[in-house]
Protein backbone atom coordinates (compact mmCIF):
# COMPACT_ATOMS: atom_id res chain seq x y z
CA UNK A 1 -17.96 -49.36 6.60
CA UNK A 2 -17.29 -49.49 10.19
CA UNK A 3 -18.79 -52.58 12.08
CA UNK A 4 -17.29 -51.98 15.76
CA UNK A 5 -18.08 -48.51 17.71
CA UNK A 6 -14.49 -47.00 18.22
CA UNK A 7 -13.19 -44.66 20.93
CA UNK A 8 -14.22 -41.60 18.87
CA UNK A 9 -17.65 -42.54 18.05
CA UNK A 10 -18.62 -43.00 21.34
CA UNK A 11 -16.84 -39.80 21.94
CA UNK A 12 -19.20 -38.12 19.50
CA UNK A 13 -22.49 -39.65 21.43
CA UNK A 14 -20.93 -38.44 24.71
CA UNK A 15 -20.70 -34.80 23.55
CA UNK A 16 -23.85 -34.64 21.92
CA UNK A 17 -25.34 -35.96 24.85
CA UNK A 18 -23.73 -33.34 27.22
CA UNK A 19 -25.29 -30.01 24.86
CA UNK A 20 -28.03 -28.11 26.06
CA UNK A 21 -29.42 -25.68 24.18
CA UNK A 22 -31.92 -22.75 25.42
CA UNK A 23 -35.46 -22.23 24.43
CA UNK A 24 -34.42 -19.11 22.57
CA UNK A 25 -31.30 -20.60 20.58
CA UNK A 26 -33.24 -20.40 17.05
CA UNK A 27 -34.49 -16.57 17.82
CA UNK A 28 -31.09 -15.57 18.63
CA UNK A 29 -29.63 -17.02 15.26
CA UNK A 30 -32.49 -15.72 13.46
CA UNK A 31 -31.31 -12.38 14.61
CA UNK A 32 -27.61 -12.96 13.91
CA UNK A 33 -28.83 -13.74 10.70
CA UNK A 34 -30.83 -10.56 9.67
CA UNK A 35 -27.96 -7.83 11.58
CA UNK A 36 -25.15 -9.80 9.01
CA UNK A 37 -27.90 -9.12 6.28
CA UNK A 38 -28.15 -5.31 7.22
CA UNK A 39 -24.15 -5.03 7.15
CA UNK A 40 -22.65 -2.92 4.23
CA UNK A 41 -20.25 -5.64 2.05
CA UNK A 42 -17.02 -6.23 3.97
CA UNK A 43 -15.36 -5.67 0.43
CA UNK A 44 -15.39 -2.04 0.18
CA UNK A 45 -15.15 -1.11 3.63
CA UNK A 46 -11.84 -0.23 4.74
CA UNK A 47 -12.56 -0.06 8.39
CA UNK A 48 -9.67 -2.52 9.51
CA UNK A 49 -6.05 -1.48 9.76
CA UNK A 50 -5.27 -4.23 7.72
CA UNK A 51 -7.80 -3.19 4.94
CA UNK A 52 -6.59 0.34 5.14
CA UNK A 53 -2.65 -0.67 4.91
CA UNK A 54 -3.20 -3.00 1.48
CA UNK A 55 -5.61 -0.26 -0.11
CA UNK A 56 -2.93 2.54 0.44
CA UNK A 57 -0.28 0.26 -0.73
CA UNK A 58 -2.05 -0.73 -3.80
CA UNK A 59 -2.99 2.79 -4.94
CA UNK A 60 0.98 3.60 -4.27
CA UNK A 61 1.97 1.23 -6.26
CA UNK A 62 -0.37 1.94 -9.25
CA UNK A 63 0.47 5.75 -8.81
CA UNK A 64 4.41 4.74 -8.74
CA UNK A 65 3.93 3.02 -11.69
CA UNK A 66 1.95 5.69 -13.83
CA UNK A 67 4.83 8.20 -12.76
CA UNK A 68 7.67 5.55 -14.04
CA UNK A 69 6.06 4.56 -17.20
CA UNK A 70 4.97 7.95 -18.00
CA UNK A 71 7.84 9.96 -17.28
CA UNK A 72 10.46 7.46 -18.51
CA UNK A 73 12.67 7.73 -15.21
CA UNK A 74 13.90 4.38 -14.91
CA UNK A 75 16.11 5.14 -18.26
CA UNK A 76 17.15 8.92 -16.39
CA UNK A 77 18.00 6.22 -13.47
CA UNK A 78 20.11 3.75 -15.63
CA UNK A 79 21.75 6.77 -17.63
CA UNK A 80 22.66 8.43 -14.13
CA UNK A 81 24.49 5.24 -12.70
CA UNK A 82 26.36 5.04 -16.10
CA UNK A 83 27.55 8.29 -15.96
CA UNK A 84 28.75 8.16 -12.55
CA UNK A 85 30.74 4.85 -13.49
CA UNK A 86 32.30 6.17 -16.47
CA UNK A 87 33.69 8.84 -14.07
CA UNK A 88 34.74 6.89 -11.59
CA UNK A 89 36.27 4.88 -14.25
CA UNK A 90 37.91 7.51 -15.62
CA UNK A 91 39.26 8.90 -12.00
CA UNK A 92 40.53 5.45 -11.60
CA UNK A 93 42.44 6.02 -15.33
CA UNK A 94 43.80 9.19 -14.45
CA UNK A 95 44.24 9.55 -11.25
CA UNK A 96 45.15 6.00 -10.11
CA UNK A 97 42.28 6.37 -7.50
CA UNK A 98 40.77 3.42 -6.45
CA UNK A 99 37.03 2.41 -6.22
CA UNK A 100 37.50 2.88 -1.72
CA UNK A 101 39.17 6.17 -2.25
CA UNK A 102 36.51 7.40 -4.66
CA UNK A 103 33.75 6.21 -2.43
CA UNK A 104 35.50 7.18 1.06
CA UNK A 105 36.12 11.23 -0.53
CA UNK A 106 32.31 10.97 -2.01
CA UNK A 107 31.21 10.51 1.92
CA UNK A 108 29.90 6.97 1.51
């Protein structure tokens, strides 16, 4: 426990002794209080941009996901890059094309 008053205790007394509050102060937080009351819950409304942007993204995501689990495209994916490396590997066998040529005569 402190026994000395420091620079920022007297700083505390100095501020308190400089507020003034009006005669009204507790009406007007008694009516802050009631209009936050009468708000509809902040966690369904999506009236902020921010609000708006994650909700979207979420239901993306979940509707993303249904389509990739349900459809199995992710293996369609993988089995299409195979199949275009086994025939660039076998343009590179036969043809003595390399990966740069392949890729520069596909337009990339």
């Amino acid at each position: 426990m402190q026994q000395k008053w420091d620079d920022l205790d007297k700083l505390i007394l100095d501020s308190k002794q400089h507020i003034e509050t009006s005669k009204d102060y507790n009406e007007i937080l008694m009516n802050k209080i009631r209009n936050k009351k009468r708000k509809k819950s902040g966690i369904f409304c999506f009236n902020s941009d921010f609000r708006r942007i994650a909700a979207a993204s979420c239901i993306m995501a979940g509707i993303f996901m249904m389509v990739m689990f349900t459809t199995d495209i992710q293996y369609n994916i993988i089995k299409t890059q195979y199949k275009i490396k086994m025939q660039i590997m076998a343009m590179q066998y036969k043809y003595g094309y390399t990966i740069d040529e392949i890729l520069n005569w596909l337009g990339e």
